[in-house]
N, C-alpha and C. Protein backbone atom coordinates (compact mmCIF):
# COMPACT_ATOMS: atom_id res chain seq x y z
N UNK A 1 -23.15 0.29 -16.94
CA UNK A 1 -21.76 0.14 -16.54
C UNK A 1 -21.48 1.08 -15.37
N UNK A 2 -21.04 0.84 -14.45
CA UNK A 2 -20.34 1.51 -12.95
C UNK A 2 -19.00 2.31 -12.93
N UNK A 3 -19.60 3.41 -12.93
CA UNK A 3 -18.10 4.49 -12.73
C UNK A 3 -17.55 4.03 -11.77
N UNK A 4 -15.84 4.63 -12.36
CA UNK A 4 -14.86 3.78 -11.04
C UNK A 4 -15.54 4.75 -9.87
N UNK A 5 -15.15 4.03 -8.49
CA UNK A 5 -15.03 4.28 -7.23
C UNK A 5 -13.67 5.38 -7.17
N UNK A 6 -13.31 6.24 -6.52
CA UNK A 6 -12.43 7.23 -6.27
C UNK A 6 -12.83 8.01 -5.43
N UNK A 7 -11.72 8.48 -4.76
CA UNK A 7 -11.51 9.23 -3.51
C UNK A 7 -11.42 10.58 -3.95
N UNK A 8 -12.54 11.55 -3.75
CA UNK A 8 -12.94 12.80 -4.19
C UNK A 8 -11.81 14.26 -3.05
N UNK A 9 -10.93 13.62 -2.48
CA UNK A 9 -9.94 14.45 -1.66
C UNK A 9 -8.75 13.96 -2.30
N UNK A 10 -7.53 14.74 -0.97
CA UNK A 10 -6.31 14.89 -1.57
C UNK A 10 -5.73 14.19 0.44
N UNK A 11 -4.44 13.71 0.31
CA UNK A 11 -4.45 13.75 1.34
C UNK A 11 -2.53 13.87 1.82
N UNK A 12 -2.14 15.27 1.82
CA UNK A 12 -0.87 15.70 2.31
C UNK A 12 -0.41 15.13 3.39
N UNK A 13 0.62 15.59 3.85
CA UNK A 13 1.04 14.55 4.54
C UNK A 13 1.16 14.94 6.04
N UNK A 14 0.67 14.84 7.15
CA UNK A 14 0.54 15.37 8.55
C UNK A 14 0.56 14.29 9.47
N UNK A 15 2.54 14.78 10.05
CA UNK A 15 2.78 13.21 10.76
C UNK A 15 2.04 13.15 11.75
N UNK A 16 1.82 13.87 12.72
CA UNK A 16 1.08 14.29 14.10
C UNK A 16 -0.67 13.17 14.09
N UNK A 17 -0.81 13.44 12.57
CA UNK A 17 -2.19 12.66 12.35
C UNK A 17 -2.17 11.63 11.34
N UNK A 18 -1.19 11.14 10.82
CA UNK A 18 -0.72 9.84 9.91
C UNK A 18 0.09 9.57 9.63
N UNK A 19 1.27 9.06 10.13
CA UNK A 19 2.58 8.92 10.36
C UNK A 19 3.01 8.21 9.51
N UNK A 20 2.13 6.45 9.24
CA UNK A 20 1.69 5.63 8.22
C UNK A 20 3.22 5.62 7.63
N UNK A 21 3.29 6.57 6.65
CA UNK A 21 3.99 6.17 5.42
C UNK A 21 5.79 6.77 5.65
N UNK A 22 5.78 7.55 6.98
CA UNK A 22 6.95 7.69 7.77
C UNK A 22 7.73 6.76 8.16
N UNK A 23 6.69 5.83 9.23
CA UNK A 23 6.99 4.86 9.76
C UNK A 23 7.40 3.99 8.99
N UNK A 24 6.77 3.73 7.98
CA UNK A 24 7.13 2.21 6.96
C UNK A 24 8.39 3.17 6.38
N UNK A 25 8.87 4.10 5.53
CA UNK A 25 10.35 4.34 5.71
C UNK A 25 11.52 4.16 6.89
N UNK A 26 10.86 4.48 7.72
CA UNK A 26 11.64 4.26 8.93
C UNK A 26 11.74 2.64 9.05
N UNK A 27 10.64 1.61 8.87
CA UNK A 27 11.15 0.28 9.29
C UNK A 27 11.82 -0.16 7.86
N UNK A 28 11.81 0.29 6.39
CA UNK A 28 12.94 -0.42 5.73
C UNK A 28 14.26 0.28 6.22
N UNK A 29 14.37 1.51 6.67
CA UNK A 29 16.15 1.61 7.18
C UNK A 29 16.32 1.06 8.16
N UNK A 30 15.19 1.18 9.44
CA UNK A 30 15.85 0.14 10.17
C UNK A 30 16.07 -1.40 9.96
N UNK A 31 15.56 -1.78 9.29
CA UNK A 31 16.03 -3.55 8.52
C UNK A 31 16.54 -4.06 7.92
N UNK A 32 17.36 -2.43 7.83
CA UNK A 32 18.13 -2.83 6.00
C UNK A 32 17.71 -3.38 4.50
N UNK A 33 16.70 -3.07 5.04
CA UNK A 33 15.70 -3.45 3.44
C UNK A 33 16.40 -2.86 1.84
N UNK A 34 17.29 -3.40 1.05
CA UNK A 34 17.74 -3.09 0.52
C UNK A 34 17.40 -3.53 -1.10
N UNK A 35 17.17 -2.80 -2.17
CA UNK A 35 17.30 -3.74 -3.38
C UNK A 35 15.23 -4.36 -3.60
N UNK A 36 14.81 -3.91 -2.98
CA UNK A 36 13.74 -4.87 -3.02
C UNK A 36 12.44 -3.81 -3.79
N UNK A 37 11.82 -4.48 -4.51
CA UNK A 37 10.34 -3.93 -4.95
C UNK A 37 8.80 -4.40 -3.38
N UNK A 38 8.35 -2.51 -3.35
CA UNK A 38 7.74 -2.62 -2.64
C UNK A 38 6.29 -2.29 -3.53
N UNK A 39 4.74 -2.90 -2.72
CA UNK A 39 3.70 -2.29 -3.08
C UNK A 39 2.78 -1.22 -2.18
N UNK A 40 2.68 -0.23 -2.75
CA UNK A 40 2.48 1.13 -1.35
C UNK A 40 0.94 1.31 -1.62
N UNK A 41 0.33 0.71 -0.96
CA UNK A 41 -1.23 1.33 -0.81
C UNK A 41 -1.80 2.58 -0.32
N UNK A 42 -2.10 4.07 -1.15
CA UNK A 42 -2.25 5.00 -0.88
C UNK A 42 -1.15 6.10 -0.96
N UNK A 43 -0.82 6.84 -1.78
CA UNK A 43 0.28 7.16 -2.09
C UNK A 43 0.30 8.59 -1.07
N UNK A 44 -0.68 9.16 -0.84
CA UNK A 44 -1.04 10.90 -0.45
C UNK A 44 -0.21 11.83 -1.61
N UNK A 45 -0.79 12.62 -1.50
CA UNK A 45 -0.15 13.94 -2.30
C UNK A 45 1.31 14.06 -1.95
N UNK A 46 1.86 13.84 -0.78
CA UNK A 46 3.23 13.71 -0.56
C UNK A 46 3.90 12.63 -0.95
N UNK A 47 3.59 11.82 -1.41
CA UNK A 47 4.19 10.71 -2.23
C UNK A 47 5.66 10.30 -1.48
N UNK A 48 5.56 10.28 -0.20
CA UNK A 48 6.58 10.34 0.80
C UNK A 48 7.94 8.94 0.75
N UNK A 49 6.90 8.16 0.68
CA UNK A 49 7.31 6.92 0.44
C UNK A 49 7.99 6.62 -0.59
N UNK A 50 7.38 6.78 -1.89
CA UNK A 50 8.02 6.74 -3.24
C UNK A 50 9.41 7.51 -3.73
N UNK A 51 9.08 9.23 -3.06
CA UNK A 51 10.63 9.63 -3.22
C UNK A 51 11.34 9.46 -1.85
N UNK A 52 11.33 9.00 -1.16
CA UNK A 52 12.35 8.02 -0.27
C UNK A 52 13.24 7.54 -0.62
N UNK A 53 12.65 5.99 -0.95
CA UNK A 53 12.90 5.23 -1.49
C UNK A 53 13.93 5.01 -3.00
N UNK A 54 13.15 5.86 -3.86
CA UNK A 54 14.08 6.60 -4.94
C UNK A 54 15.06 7.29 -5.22
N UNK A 55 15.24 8.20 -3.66
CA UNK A 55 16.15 9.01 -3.64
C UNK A 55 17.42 8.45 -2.92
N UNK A 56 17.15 7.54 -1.41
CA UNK A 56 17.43 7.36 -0.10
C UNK A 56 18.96 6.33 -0.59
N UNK A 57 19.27 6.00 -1.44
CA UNK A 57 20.36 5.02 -2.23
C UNK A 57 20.16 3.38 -1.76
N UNK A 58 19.16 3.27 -1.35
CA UNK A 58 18.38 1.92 -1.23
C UNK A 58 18.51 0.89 -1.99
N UNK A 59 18.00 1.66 -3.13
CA UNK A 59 17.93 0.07 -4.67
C UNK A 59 16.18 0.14 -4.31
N UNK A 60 15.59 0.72 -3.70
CA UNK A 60 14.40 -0.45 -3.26
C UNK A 60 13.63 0.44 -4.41
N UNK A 61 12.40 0.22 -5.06
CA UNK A 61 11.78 0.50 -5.91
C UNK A 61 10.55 0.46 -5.67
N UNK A 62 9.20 1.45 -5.88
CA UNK A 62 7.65 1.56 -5.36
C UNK A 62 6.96 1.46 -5.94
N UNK A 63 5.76 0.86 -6.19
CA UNK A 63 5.09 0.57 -6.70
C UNK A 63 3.80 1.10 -6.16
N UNK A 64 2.93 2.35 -6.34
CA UNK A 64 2.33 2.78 -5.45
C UNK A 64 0.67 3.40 -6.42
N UNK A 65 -0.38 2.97 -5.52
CA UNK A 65 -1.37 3.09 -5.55
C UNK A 65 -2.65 4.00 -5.47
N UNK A 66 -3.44 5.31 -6.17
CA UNK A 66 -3.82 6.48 -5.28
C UNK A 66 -5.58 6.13 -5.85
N UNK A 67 -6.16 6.22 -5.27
CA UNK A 67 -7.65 6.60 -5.31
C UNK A 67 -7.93 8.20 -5.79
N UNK A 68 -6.91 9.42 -5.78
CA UNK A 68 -7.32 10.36 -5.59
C UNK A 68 -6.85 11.16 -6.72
N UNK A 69 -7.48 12.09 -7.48
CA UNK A 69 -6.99 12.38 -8.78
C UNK A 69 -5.90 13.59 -8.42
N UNK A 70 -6.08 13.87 -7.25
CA UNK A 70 -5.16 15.56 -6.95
C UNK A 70 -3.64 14.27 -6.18
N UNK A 71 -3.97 13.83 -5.94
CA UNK A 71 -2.99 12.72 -5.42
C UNK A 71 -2.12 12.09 -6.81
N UNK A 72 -2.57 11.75 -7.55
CA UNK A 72 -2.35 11.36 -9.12
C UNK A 72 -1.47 12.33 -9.76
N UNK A 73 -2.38 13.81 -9.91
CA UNK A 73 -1.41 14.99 -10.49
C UNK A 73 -0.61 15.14 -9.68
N UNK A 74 -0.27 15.28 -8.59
CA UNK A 74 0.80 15.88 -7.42
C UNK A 74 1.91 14.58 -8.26
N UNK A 75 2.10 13.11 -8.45
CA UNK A 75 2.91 12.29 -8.46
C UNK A 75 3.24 12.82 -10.22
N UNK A 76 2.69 13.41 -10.78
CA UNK A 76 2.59 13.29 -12.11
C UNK A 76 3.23 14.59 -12.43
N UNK A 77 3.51 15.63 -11.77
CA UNK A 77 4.30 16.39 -11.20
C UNK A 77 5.48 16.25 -10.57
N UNK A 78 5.65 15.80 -9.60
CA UNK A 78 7.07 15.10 -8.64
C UNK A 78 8.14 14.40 -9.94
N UNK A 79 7.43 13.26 -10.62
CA UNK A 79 8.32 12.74 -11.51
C UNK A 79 8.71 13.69 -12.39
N UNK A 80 7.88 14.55 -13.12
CA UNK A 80 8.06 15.04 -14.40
C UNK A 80 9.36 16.41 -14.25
N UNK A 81 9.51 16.77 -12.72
CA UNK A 81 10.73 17.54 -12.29
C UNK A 81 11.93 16.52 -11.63
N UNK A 82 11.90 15.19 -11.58
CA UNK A 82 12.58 14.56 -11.09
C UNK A 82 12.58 13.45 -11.47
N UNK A 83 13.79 13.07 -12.78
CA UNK A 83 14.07 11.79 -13.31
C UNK A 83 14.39 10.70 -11.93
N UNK A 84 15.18 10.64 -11.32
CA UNK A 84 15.91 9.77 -10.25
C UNK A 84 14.37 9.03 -9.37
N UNK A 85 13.86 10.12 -9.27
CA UNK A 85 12.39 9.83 -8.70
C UNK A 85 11.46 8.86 -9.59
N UNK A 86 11.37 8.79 -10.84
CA UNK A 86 11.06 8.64 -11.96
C UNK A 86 11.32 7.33 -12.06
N UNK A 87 12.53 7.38 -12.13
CA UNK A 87 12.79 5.86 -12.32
C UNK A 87 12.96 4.77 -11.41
N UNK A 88 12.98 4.99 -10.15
CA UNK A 88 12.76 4.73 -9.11
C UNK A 88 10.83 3.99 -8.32
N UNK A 89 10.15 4.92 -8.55
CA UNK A 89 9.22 4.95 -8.02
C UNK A 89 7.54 5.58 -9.58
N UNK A 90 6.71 4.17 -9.27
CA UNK A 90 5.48 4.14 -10.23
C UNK A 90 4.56 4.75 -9.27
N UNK A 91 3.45 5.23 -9.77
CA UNK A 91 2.23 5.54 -9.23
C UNK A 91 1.30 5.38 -9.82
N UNK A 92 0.18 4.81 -9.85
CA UNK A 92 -1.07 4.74 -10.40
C UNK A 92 -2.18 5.26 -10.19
N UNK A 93 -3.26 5.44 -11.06
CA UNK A 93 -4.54 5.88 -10.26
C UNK A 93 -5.41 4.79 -10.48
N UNK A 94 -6.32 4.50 -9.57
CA UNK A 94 -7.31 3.63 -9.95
C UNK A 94 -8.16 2.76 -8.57
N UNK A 95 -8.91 2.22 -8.81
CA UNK A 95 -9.70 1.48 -7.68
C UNK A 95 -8.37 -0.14 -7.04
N UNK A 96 -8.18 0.07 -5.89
CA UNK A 96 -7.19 -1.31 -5.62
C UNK A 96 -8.26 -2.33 -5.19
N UNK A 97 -9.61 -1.87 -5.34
CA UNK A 97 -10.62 -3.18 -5.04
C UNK A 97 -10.41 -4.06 -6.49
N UNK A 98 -10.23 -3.12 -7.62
CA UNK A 98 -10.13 -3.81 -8.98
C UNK A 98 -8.89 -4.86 -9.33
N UNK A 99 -8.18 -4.74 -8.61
CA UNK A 99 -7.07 -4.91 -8.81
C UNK A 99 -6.81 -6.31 -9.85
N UNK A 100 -6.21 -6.68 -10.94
CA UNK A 100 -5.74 -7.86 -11.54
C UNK A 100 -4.65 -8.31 -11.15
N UNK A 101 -4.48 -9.19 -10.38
CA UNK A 101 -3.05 -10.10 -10.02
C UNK A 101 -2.56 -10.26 -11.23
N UNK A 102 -2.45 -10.63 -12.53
CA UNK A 102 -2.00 -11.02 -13.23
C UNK A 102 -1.39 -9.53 -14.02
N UNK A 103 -1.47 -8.62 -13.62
CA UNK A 103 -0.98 -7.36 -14.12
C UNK A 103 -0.05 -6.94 -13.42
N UNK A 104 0.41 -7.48 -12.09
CA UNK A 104 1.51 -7.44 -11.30
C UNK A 104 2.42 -8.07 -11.37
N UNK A 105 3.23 -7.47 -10.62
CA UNK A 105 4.88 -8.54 -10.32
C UNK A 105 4.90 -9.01 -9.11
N UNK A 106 5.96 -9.61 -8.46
CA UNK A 106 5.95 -10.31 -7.16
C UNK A 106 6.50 -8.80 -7.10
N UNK A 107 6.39 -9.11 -4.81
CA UNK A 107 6.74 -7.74 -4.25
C UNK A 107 7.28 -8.44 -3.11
N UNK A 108 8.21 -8.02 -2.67
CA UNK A 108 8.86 -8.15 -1.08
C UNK A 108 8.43 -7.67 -0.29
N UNK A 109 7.73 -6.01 -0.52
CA UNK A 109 7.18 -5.86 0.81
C UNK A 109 5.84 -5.14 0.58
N UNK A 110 4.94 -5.42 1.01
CA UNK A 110 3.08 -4.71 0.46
C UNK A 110 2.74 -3.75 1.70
N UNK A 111 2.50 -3.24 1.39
CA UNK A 111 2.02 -2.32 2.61
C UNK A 111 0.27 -2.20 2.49
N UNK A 112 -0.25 -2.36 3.55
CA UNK A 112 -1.84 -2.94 3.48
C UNK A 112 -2.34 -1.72 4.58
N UNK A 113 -1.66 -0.37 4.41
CA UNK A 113 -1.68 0.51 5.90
C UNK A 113 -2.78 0.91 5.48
N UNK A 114 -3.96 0.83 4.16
CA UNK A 114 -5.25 1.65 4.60
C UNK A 114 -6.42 0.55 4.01
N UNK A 115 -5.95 -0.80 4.60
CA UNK A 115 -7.30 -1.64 4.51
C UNK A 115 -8.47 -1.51 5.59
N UNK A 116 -9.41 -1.22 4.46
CA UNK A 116 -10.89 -1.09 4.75
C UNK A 116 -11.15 -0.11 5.20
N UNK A 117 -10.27 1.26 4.10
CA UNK A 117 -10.77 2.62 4.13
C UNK A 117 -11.67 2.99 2.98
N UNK A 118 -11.14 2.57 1.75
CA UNK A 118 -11.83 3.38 0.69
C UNK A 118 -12.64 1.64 0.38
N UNK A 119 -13.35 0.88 0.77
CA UNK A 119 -14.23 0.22 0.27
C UNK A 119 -15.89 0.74 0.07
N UNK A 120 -16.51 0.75 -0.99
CA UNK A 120 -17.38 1.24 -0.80
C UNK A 120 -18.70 0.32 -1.26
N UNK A 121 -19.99 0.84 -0.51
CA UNK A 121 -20.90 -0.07 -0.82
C UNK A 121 -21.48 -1.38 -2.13
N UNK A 122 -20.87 -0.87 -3.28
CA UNK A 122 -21.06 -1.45 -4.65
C UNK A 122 -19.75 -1.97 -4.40
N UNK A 123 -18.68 -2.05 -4.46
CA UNK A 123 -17.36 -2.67 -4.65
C UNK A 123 -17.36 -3.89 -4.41
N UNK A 124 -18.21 -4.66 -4.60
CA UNK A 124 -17.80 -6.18 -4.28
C UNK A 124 -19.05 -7.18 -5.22
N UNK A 125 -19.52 -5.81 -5.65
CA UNK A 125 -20.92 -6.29 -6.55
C UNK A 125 -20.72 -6.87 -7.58
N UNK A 126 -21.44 -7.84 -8.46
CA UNK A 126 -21.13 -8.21 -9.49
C UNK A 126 -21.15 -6.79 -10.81
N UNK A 127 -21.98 -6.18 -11.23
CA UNK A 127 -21.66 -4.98 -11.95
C UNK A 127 -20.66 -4.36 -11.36
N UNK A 128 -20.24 -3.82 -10.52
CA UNK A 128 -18.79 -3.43 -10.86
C UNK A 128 -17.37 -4.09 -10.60
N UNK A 129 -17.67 -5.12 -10.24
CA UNK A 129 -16.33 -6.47 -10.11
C UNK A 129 -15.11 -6.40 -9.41
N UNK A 130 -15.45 -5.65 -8.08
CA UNK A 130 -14.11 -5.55 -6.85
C UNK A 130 -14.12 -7.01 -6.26
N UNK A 131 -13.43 -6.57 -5.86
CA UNK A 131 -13.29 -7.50 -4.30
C UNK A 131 -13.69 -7.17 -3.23
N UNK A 132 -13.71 -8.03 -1.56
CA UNK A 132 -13.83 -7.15 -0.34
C UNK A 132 -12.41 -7.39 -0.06
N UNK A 133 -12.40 -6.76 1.35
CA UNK A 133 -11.19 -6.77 1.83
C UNK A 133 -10.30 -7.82 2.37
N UNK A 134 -10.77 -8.76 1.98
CA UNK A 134 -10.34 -10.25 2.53
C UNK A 134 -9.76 -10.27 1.32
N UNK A 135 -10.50 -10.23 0.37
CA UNK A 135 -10.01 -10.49 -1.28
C UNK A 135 -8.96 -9.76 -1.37
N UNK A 136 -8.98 -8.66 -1.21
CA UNK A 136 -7.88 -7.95 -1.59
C UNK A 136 -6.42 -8.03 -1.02
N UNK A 137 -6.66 -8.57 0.40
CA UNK A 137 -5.33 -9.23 1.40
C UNK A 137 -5.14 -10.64 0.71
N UNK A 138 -5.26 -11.29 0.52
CA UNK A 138 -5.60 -12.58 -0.67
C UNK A 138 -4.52 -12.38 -1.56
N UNK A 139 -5.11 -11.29 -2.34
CA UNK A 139 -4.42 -10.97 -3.73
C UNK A 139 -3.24 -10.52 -3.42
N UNK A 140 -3.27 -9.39 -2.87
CA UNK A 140 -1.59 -9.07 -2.41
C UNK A 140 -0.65 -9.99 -1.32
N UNK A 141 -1.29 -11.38 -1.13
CA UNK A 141 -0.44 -12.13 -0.28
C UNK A 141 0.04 -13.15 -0.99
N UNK A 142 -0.50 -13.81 -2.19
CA UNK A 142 -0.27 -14.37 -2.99
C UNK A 142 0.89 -13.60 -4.27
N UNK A 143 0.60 -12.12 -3.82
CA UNK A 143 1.90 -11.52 -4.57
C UNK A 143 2.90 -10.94 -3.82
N UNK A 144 3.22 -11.70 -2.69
CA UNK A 144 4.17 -11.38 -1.30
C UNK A 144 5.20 -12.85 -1.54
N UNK A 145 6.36 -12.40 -2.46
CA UNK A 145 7.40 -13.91 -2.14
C UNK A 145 7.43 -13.67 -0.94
N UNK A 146 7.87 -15.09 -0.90
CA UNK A 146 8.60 -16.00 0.11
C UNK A 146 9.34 -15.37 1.02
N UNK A 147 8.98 -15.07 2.09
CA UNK A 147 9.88 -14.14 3.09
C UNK A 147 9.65 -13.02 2.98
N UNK A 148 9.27 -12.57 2.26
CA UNK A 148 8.50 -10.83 2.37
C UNK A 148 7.74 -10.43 3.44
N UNK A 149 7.66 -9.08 3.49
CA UNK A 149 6.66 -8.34 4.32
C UNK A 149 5.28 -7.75 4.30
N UNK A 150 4.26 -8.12 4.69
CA UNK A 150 3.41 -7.15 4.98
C UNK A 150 2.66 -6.54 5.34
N UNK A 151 2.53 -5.49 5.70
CA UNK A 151 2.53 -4.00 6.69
C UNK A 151 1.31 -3.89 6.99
N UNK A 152 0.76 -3.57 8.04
CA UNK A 152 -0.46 -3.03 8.31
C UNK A 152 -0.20 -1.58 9.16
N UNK A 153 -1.25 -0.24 9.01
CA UNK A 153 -1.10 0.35 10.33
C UNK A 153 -2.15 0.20 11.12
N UNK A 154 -1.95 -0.27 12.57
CA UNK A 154 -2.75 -0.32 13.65
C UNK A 154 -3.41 1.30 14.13
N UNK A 155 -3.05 2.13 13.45
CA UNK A 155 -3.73 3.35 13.93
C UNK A 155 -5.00 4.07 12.77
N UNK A 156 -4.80 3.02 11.42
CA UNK A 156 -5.84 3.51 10.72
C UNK A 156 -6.95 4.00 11.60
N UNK A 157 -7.62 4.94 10.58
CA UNK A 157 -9.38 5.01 10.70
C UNK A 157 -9.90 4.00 10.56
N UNK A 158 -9.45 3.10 9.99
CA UNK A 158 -10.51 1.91 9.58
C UNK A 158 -10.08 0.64 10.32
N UNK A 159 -8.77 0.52 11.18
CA UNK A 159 -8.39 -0.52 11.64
C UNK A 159 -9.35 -1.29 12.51
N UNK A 160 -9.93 -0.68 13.24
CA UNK A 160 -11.30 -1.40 14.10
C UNK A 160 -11.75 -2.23 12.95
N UNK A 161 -12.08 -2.01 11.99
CA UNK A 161 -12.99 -2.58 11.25
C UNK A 161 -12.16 -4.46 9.93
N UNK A 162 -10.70 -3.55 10.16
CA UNK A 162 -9.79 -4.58 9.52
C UNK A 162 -8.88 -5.70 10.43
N UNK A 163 -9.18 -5.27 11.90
CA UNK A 163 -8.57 -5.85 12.67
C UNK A 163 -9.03 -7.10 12.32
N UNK A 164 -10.39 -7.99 12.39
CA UNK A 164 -11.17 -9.12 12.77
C UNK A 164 -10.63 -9.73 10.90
N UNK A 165 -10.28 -8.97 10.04
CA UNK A 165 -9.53 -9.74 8.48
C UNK A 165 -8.60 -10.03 8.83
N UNK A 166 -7.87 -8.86 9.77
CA UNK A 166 -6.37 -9.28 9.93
C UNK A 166 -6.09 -10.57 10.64
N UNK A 167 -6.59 -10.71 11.25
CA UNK A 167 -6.87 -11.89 12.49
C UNK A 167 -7.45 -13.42 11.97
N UNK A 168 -8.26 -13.53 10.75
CA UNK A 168 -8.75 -14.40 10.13
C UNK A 168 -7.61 -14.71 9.43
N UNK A 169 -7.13 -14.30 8.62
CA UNK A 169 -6.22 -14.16 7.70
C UNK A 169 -4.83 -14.63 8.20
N UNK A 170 -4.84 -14.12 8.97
CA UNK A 170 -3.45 -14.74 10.07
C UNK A 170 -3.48 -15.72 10.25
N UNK A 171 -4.64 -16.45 10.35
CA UNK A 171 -4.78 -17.93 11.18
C UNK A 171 -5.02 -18.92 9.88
N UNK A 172 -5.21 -18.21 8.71
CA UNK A 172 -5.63 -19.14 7.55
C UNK A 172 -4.33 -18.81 6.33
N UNK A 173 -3.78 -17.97 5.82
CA UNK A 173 -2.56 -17.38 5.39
C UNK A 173 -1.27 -17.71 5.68
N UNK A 174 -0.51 -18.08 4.39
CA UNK A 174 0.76 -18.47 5.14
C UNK A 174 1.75 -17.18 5.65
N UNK A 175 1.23 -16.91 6.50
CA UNK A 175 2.52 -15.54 7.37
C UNK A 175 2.39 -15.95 8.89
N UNK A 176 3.58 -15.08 9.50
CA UNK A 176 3.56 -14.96 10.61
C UNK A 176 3.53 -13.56 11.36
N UNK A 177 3.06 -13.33 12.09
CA UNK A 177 3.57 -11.63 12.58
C UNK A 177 4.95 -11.81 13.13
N UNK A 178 5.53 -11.00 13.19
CA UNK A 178 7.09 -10.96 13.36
C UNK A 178 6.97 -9.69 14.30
N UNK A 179 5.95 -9.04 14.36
CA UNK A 179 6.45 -7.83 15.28
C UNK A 179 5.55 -6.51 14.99
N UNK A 180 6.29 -5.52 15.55
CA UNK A 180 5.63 -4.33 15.74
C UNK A 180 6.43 -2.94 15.44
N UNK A 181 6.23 -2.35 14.97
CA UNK A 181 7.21 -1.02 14.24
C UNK A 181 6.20 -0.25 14.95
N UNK A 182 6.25 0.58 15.86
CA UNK A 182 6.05 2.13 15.70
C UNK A 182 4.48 2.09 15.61
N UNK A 183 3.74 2.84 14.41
CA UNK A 183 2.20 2.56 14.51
C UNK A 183 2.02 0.96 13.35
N UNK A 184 2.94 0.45 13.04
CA UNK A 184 2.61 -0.77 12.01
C UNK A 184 3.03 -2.40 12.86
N UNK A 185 1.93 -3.05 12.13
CA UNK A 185 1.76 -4.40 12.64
C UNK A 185 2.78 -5.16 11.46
N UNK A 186 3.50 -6.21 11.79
CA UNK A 186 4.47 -6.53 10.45
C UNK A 186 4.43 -7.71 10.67
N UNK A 187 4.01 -8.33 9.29
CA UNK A 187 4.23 -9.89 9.39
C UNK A 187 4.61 -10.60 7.85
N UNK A 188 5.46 -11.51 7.91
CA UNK A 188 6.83 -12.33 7.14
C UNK A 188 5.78 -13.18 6.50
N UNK A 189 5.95 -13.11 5.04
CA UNK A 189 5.47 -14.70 4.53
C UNK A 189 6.39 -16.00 4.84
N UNK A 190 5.17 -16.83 4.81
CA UNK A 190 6.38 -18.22 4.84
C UNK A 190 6.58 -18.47 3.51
């Protein structure tokens, strides 16, 4: 049996060098994104996004994702001093190559800002039963209603490498790109 995959760091939050999860706050106020359940890929130790959102009088609610166990305690912490945060905003730990669609809810807006960072060589193998990264844009697009958003950042580490999914996917996927935020690529389901 295959130990999970996990991200053996922590990763705080330094806008100068990952703005990422700034920016995607910044484009739900600028859009008025109000009321809506989001899915946050990569939470960092600053969990920036999640108490935003929770705090910011939005309505909007997070649903957020960490590879990293110091990333995990930091959120497991944040809530446990802050109900409003709490109820507002989930965090999980675990592999998002694993992911079960059927353990989710629909989401309005997915944020996909660190595809084809933490994939790793076994992750798509039959003994340990991921997906690749096509799969995994798949899964979270099929859990993107109707008119939703979702996010890429064009400044990843790994974007060279997710650009040529993003681009497949575009042309075979029902979305459109709608535009450009700052360091994020944004595109609307139909």
């Amino acid at each position: 049996m295959a130990a999970l995959n996990y991200w053996t760091d922590k990763w705080d939050l330094h806008v100068d060098i990952c703005p990422c999860d700034v920016h995607v706050n910044d484009w739900l106020a600028e859009n008025g994104i109000r009321n809506k359940l989001i899915y946050h890929f990569g939470t960092g130790t600053h969990h920036v996004i999640g108490k935003e959102q929770a705090q910011n009088g939005s309505g909007n609610m997070v649903f957020g994702i960490t590879a990293s166990i110091e990333e995990y305690e930091a959120y497991v912490k944040l809530v446990a001093g802050n109900s409003k945060v709490a109820k507002g905003y989930v965090a999980y730990f675990g592999d998002i190559y694993l992911t079960n669609p059927q353990l989710l809810p629909d989401f309005d807006v997915v944020t996909m800002v660190h595809l084809c960072e933490f994939f790793f060589p076994n992750t798509a193998s039959a003994e340990y039963g991921g997906v690749d990264d096509r799969g995994l844009l798949d899964i979270f697009t099929a859990k993107t209603r109707p008119g939703g958003h979702i996010l890429f950042y064009t400044k990843s580490i790994a974007f060279e490498k997710a650009r040529p999914i993003v681009a497949q996917w575009e042309k075979e996927a029902p979305v459109t790109r709608v535009g450009d935020f700052k360091t994020l690529a944004v595109y609307q389901k139909r």
